[in-house]
C-alpha atoms as a PDB file:
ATOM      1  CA  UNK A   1       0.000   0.000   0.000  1.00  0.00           C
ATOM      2  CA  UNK A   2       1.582   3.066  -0.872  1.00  0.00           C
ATOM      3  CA  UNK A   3       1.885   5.833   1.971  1.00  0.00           C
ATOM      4  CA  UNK A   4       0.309   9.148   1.009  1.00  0.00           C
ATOM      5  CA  UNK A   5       2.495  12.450  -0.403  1.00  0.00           C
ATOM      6  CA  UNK A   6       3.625  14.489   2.407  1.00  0.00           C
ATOM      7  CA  UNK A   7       1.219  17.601   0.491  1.00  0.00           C
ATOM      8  CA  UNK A   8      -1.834  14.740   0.611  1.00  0.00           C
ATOM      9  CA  UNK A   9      -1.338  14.433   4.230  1.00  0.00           C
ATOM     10  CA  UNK A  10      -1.133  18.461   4.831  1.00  0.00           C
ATOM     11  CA  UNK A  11      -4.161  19.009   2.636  1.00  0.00           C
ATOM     12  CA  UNK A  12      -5.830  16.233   5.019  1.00  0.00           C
ATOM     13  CA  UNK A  13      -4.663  18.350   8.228  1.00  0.00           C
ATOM     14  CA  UNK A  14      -6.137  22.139   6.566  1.00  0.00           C
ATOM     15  CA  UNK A  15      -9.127  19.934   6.373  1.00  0.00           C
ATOM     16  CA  UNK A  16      -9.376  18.879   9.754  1.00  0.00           C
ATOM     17  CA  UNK A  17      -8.284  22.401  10.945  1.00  0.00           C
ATOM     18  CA  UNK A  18     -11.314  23.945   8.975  1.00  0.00           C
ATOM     19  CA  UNK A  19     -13.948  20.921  10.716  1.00  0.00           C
ATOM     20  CA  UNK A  20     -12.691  21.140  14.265  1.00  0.00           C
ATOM     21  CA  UNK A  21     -12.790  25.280  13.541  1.00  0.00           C
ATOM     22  CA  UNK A  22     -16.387  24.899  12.675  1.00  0.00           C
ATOM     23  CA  UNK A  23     -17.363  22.211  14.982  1.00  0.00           C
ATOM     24  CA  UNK A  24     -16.139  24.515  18.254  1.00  0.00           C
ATOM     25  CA  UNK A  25     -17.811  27.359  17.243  1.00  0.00           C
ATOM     26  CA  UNK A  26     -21.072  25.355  17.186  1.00  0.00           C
ATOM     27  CA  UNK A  27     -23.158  26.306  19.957  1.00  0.00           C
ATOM     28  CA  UNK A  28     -24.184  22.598  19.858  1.00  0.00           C
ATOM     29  CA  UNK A  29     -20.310  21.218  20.119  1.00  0.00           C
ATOM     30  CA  UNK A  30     -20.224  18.996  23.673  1.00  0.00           C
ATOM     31  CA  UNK A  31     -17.467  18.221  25.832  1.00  0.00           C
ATOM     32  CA  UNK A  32     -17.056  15.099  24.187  1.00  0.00           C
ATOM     33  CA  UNK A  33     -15.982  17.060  20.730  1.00  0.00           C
ATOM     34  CA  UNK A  34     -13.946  19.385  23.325  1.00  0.00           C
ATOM     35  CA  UNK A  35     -12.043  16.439  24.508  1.00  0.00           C
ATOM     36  CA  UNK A  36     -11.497  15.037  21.172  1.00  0.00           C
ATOM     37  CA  UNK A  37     -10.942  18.301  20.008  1.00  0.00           C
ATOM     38  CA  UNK A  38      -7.789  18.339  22.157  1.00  0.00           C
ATOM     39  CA  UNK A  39      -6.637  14.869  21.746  1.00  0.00           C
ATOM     40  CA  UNK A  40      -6.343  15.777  17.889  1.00  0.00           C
ATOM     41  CA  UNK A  41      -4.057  19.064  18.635  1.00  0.00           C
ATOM     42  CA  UNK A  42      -1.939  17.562  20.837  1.00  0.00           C
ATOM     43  CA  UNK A  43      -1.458  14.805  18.426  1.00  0.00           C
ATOM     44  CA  UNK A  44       0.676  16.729  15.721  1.00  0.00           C
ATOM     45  CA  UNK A  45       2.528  20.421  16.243  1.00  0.00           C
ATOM     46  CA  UNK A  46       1.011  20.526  12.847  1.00  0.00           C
ATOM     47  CA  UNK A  47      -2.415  20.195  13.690  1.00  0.00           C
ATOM     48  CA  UNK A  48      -2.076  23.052  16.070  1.00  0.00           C
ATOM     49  CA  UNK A  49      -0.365  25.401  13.702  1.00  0.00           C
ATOM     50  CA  UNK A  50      -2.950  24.961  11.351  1.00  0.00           C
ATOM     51  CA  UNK A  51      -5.616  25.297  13.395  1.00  0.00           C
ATOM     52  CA  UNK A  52      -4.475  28.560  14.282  1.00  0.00           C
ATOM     53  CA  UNK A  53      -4.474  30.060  11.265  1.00  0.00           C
ATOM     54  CA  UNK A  54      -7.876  28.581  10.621  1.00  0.00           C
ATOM     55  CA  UNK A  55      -8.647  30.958  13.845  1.00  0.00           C
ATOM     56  CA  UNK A  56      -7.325  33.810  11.797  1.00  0.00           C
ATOM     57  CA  UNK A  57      -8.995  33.310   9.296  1.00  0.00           C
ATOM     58  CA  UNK A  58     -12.394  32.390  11.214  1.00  0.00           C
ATOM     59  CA  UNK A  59     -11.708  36.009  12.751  1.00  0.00           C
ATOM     60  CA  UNK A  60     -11.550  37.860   9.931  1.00  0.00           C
ATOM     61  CA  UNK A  61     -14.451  36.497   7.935  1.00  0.00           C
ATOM     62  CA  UNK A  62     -16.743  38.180  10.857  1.00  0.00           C
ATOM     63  CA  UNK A  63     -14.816  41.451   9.439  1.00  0.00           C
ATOM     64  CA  UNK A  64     -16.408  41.089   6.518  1.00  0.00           C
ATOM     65  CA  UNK A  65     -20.222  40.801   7.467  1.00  0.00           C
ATOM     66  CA  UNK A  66     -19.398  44.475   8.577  1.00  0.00           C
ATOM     67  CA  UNK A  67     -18.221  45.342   4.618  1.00  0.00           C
ATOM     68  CA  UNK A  68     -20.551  43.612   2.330  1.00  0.00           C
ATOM     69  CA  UNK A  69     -18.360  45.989  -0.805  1.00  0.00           C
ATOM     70  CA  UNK A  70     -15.477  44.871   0.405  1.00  0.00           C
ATOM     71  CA  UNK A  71     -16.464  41.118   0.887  1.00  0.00           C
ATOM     72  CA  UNK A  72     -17.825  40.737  -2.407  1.00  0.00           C
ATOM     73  CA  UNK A  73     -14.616  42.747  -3.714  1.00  0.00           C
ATOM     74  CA  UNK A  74     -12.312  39.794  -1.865  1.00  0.00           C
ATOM     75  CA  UNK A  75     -14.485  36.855  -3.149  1.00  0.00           C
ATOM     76  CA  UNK A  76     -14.653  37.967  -6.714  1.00  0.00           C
ATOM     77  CA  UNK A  77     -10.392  38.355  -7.190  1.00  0.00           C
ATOM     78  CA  UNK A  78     -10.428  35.168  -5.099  1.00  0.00           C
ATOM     79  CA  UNK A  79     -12.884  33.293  -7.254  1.00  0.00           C
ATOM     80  CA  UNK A  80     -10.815  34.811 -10.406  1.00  0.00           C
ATOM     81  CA  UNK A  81      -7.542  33.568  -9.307  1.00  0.00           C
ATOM     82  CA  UNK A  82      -8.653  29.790  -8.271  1.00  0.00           C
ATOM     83  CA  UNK A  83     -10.263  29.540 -12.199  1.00  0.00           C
ATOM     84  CA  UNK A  84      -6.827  31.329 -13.395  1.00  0.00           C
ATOM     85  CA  UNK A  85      -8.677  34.556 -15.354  1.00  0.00           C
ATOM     86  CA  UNK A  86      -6.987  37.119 -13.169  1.00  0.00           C
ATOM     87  CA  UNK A  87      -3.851  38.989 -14.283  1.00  0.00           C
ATOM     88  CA  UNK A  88      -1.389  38.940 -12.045  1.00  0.00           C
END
């Protein structure tokens, strides 16, 4: 079985970063998804790291709600670059 690419393994951590970000901020999230929460952090330094920039992130998309222009400004040149029609 063949061991998966050091970026395949990252790409799974962002992913888990992003869940566990959403899953805290859940009003509904219970101490069992606390605990587990923290068994998966202290796991990997990596987990950690990312999950912190998934916090800066999470805190700077409630900026946004406060500059609809703006937001819509970000999301367009972000949608632009990810299907590769912006000139950079």
């Amino acid at each position: 079985m063949k061991s998966p690419s050091p970026a395949q393994s990252h790409d799974t951590v962002i992913t888990e970063a992003a869940s566990w970000c959403l899953r805290i901020h859940d009003e509904a999230c219970s101490a069992e998804d606390h605990a587990a929460f923290e068994r998966w952090l202290q796991a990997d330094p990596l987990h950690t790291f990312e999950y912190a920039k998934m916090l800066e992130i999470w805190d700077l998309s409630e900026k946004l709600a406060d500059c609809p222009t703006r937001a819509k400004k970000l999301l367009t040149l972000s949608a632009a670059r990810e299907e590769g029609t912006l000139d950079m």
